[in-house]
C-alpha atoms as a PDB file:
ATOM      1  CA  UNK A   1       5.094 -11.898  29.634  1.00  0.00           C
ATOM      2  CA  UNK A   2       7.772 -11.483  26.469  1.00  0.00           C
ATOM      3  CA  UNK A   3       6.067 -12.602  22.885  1.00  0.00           C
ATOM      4  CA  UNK A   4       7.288 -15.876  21.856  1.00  0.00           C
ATOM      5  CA  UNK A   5      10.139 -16.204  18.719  1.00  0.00           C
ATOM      6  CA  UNK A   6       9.261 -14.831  15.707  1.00  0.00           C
ATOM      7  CA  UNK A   7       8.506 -18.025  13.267  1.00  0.00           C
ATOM      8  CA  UNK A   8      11.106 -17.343  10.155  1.00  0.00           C
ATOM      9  CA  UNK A   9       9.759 -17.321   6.886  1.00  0.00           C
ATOM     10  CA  UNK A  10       9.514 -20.731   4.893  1.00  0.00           C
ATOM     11  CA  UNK A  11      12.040 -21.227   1.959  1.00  0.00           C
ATOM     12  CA  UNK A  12       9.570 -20.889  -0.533  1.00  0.00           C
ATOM     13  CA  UNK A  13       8.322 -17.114   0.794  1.00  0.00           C
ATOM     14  CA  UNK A  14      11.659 -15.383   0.089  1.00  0.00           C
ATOM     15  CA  UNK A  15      14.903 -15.313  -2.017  1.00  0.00           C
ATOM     16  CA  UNK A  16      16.895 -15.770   1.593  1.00  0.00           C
ATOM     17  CA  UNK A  17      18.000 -11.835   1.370  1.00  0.00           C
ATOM     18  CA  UNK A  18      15.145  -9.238   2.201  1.00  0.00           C
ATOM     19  CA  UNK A  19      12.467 -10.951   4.983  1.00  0.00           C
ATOM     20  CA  UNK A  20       9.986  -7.638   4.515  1.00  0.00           C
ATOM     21  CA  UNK A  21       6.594  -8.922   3.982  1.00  0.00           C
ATOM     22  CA  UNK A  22       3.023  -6.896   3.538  1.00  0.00           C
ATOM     23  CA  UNK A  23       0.481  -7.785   5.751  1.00  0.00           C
ATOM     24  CA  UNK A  24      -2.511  -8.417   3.668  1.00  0.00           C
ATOM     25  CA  UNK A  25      -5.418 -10.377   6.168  1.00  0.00           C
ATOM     26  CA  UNK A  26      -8.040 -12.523   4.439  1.00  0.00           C
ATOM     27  CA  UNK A  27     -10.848 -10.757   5.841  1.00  0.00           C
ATOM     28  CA  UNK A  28      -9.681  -8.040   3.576  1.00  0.00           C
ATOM     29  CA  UNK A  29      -8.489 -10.072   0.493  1.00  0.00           C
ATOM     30  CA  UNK A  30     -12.544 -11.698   0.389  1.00  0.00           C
ATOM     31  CA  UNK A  31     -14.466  -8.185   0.912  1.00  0.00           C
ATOM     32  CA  UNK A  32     -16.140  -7.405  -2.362  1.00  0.00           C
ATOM     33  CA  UNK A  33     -14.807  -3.767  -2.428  1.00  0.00           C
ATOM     34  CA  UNK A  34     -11.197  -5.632  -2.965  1.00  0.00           C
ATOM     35  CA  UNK A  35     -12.279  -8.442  -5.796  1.00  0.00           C
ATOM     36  CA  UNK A  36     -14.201  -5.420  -7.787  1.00  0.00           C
ATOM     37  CA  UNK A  37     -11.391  -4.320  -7.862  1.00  0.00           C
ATOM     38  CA  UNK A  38      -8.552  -4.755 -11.003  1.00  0.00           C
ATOM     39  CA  UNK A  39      -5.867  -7.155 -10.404  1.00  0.00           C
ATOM     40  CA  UNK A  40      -3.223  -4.088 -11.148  1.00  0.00           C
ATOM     41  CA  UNK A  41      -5.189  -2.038  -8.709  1.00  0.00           C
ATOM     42  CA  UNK A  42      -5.269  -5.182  -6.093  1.00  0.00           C
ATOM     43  CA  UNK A  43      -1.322  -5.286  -6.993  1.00  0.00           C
ATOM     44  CA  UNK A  44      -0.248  -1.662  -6.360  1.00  0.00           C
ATOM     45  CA  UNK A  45      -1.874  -2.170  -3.126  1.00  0.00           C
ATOM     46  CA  UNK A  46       0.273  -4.693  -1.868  1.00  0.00           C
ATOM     47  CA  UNK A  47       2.953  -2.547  -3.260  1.00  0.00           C
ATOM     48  CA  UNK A  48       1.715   0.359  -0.831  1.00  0.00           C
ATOM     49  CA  UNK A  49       1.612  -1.945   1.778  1.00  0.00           C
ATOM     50  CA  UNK A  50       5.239  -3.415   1.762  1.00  0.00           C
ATOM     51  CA  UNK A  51       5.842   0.469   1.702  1.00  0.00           C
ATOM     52  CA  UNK A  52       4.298   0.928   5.013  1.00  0.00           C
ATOM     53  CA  UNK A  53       6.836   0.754   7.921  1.00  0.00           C
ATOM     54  CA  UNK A  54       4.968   1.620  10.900  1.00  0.00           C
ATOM     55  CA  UNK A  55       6.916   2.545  14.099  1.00  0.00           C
ATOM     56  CA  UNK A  56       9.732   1.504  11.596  1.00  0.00           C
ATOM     57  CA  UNK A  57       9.143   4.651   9.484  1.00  0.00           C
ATOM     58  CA  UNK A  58      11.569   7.362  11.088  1.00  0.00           C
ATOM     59  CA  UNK A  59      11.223   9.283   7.750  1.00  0.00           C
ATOM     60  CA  UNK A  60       7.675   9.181   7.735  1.00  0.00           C
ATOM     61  CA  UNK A  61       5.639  12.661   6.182  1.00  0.00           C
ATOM     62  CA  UNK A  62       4.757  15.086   8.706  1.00  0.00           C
ATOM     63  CA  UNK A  63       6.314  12.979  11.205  1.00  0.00           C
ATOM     64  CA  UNK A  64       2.602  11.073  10.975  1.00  0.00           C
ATOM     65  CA  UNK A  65       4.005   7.052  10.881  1.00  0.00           C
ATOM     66  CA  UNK A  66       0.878   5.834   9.375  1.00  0.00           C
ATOM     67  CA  UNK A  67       1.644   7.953   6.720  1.00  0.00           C
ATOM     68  CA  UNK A  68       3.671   7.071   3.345  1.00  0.00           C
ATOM     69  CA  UNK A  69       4.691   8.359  -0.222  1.00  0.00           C
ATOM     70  CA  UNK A  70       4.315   6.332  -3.124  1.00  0.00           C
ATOM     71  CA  UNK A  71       5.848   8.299  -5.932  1.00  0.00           C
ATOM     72  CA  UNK A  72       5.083   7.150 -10.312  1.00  0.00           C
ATOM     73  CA  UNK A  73       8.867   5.895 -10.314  1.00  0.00           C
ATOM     74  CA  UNK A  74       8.388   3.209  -8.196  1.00  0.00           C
ATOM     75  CA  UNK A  75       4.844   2.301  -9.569  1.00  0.00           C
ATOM     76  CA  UNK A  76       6.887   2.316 -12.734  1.00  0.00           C
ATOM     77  CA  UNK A  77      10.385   1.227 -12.566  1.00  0.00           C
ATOM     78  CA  UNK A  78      10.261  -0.806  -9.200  1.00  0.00           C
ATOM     79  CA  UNK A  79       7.094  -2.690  -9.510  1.00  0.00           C
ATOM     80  CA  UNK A  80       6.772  -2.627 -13.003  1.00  0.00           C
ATOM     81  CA  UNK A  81       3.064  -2.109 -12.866  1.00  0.00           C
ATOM     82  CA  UNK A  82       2.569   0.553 -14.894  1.00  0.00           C
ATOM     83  CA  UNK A  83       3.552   2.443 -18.122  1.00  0.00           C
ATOM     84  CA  UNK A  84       1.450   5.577 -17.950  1.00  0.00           C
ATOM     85  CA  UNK A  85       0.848   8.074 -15.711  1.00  0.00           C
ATOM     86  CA  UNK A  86      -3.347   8.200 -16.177  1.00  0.00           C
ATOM     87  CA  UNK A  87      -3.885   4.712 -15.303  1.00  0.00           C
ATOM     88  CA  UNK A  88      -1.112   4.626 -12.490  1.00  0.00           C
ATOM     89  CA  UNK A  89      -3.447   7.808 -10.931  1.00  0.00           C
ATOM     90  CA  UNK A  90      -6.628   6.651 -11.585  1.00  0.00           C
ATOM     91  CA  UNK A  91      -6.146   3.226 -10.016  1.00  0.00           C
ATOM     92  CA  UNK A  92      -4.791   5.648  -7.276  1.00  0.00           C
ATOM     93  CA  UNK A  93      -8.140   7.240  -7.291  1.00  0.00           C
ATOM     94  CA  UNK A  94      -9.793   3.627  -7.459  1.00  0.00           C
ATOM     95  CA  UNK A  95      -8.041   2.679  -4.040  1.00  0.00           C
ATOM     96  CA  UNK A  96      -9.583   6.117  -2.910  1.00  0.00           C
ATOM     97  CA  UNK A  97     -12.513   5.879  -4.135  1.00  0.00           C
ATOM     98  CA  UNK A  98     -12.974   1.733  -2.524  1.00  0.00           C
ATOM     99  CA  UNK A  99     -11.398   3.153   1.094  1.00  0.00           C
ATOM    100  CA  UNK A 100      -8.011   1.399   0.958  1.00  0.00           C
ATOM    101  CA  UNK A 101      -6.196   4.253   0.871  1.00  0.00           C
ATOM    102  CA  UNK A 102      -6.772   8.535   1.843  1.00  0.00           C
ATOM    103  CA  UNK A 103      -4.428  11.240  -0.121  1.00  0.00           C
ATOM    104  CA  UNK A 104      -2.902  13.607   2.706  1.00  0.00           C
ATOM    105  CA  UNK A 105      -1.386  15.731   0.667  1.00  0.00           C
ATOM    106  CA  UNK A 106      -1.961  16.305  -2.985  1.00  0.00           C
ATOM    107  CA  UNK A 107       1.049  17.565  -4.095  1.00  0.00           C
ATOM    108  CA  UNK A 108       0.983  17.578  -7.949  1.00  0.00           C
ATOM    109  CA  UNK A 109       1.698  21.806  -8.836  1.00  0.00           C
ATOM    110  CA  UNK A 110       4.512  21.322  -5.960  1.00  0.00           C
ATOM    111  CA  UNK A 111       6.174  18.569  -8.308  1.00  0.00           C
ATOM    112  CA  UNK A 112       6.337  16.383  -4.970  1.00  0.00           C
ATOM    113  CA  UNK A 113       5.127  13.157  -4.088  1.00  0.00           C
ATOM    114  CA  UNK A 114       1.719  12.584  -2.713  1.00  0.00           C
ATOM    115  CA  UNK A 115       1.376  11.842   0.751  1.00  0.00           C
ATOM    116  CA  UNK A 116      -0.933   8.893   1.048  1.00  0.00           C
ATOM    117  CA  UNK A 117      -2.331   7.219   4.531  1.00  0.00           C
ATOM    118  CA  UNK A 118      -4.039   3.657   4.950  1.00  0.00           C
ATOM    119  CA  UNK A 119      -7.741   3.804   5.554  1.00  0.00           C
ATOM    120  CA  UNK A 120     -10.408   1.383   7.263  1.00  0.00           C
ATOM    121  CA  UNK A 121     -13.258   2.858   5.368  1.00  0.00           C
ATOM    122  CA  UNK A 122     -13.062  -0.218   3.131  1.00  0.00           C
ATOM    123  CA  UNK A 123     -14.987  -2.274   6.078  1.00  0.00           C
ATOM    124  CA  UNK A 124     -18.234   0.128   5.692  1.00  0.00           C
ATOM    125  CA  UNK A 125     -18.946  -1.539   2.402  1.00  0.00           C
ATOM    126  CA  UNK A 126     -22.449  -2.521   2.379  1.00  0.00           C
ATOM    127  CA  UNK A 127     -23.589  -1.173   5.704  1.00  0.00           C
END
């Protein structure tokens, strides 16, 4: 049986060029590990996630598709989230630190980007 037609998105939920989206689910977006967290911190998540390109990512890191780079410049420049480097890493960590994300590959005294994966740890919150 073939899926049905995609549903395009409504007027108001794009600027009619780009129809990439990040899948955020409100299971997710209630947890308590995701409110404590900062609004910037909550933001560079969805960031990371419209990043993520799944079977879509023929570039991906190690050839691992769950895997992506999020590099300071586009934290900085691209999102305009940020203006240091500290706070940029340690809401990095924060993500880390909550389950959201796992570093793959630390990369910093190779001058590269880190290699970052998406994580499901964030669901053993209060267990």
């Amino acid at each position: 049986m073939s899926k049905g037609k995609s549903k395009p998105p409504e007027k108001w939920e794009y600027d009619g060029v780009n129809q990439r989206f990040a899948r955020i689910y409100t299971t997710m977006l209630y947890k308590d590990g995701f409110k404590k967290l900062k609004p910037r911190t909550r933001m560079l998540y969805v960031y990371m996630k419209e990043r993520y390109k799944g079977d879509a990512n023929k570039n991906a890191p190690n050839g691992d598709k769950a895997q992506f780079l999020f590099p300071w410049h586009l934290a900085n420049k691209t999102a305009e989230l940020y203006t240091n480097k500290s706070t940029f890493y340690s809401d990095i960590q924060a993500l880390i630190d909550s389950g959201f994300i796992e570093c793959v590959e630390n990369n910093k005294n190779l001058r590269k980007s880190n290699v970052y994966k998406f994580s499901d740890k964030w669901k053993e919150e209060g267990k």
